[in-house]
C-alpha atoms as a PDB file:
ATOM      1  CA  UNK A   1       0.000   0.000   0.000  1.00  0.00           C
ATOM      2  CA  UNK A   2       1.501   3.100  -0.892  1.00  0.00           C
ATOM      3  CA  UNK A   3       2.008   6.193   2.228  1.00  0.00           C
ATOM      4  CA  UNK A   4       2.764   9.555   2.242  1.00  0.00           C
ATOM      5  CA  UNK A   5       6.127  10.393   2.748  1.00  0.00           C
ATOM      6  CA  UNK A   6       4.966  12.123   6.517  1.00  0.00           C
ATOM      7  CA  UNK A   7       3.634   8.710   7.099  1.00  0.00           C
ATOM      8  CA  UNK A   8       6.538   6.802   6.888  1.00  0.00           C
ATOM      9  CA  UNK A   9       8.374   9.823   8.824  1.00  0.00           C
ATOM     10  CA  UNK A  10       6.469   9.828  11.899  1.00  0.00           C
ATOM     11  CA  UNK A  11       6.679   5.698  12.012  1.00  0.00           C
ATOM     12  CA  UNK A  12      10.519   5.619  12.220  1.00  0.00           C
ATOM     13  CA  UNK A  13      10.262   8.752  14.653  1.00  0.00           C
ATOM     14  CA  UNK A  14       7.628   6.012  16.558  1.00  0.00           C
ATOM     15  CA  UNK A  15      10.052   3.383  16.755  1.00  0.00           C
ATOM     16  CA  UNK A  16      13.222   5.417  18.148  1.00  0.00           C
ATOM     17  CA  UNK A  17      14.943   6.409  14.800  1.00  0.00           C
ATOM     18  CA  UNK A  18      15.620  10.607  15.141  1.00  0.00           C
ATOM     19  CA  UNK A  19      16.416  12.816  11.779  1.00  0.00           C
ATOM     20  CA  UNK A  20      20.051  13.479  12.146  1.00  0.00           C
ATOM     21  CA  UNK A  21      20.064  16.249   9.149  1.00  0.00           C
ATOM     22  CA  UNK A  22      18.235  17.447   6.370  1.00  0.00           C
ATOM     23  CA  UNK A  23      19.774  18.660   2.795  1.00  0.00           C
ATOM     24  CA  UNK A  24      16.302  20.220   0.692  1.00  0.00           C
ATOM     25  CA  UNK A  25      13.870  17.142   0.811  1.00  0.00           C
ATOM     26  CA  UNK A  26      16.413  14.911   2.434  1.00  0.00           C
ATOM     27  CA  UNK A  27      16.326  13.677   5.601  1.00  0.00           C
ATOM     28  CA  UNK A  28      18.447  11.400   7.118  1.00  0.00           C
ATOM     29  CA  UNK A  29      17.548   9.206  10.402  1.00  0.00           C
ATOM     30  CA  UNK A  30      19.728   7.058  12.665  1.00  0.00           C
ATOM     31  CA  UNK A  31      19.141   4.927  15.907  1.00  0.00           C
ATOM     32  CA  UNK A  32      21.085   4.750  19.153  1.00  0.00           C
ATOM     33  CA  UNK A  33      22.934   0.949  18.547  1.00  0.00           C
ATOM     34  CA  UNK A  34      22.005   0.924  14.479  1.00  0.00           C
ATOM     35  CA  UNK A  35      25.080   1.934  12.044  1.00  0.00           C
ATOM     36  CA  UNK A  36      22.956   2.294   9.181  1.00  0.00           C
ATOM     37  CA  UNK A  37      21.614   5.481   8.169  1.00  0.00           C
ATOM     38  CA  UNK A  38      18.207   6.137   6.168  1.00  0.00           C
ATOM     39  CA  UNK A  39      17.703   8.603   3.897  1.00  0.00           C
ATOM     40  CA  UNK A  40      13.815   9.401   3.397  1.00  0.00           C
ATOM     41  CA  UNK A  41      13.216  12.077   0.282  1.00  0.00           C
ATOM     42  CA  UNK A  42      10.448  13.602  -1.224  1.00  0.00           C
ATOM     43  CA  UNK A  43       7.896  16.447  -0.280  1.00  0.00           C
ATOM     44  CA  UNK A  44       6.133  15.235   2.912  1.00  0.00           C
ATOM     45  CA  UNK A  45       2.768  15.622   1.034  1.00  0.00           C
ATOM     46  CA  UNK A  46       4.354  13.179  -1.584  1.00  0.00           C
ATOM     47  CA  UNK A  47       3.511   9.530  -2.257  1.00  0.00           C
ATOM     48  CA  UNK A  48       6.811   7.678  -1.851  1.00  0.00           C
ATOM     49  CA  UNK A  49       8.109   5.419  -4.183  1.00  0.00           C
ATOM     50  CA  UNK A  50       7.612   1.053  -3.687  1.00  0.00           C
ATOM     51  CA  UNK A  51      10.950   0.651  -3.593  1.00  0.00           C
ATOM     52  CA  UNK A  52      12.552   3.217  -1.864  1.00  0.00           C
ATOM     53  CA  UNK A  53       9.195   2.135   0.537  1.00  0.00           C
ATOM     54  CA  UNK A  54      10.800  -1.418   0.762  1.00  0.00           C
ATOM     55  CA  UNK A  55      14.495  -0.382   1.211  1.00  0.00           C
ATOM     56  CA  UNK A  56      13.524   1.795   4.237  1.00  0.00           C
ATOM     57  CA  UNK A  57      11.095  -1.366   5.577  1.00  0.00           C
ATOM     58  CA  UNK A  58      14.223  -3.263   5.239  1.00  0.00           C
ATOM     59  CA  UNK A  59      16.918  -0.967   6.849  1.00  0.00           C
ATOM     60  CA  UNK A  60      14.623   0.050   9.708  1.00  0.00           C
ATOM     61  CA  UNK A  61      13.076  -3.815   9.851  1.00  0.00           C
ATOM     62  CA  UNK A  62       9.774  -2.372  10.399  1.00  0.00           C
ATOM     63  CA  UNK A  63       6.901  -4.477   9.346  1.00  0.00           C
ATOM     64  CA  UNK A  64       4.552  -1.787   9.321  1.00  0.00           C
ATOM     65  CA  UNK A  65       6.012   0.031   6.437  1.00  0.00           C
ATOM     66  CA  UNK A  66       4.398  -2.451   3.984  1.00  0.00           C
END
């Protein structure tokens, strides 16, 4: 199903991942004990992509991003 960009923002904020920096529609999140970084871009009023959807669900291992 496809979200918002905002969506999928406020569910990593949910589950302890905090925007580290933000370049024009950039924004990068990390997580205390994670090394990997994810970059979320687009408009926050913008549907995001499937793929980039399921790189992030994968990264992040959040189910709920499906």
């Amino acid at each position: 199903m496809a979200k918002k960009v905002h969506e999928v923002v406020s569910i990593l904020e949910r589950h302890g991942w905090e925007q580290v920096r933000e370049r024009g529609s950039h924004k990068q999140f990390k997580r205390p004990g994670y090394t990997s970084v994810i970059t979320v871009s687009g408009k926050r009023g913008a549907t995001m992509p499937i793929g980039q959807l399921a790189s992030i669900r994968r990264k992040a291992g959040i189910e709920e991003l499906r």
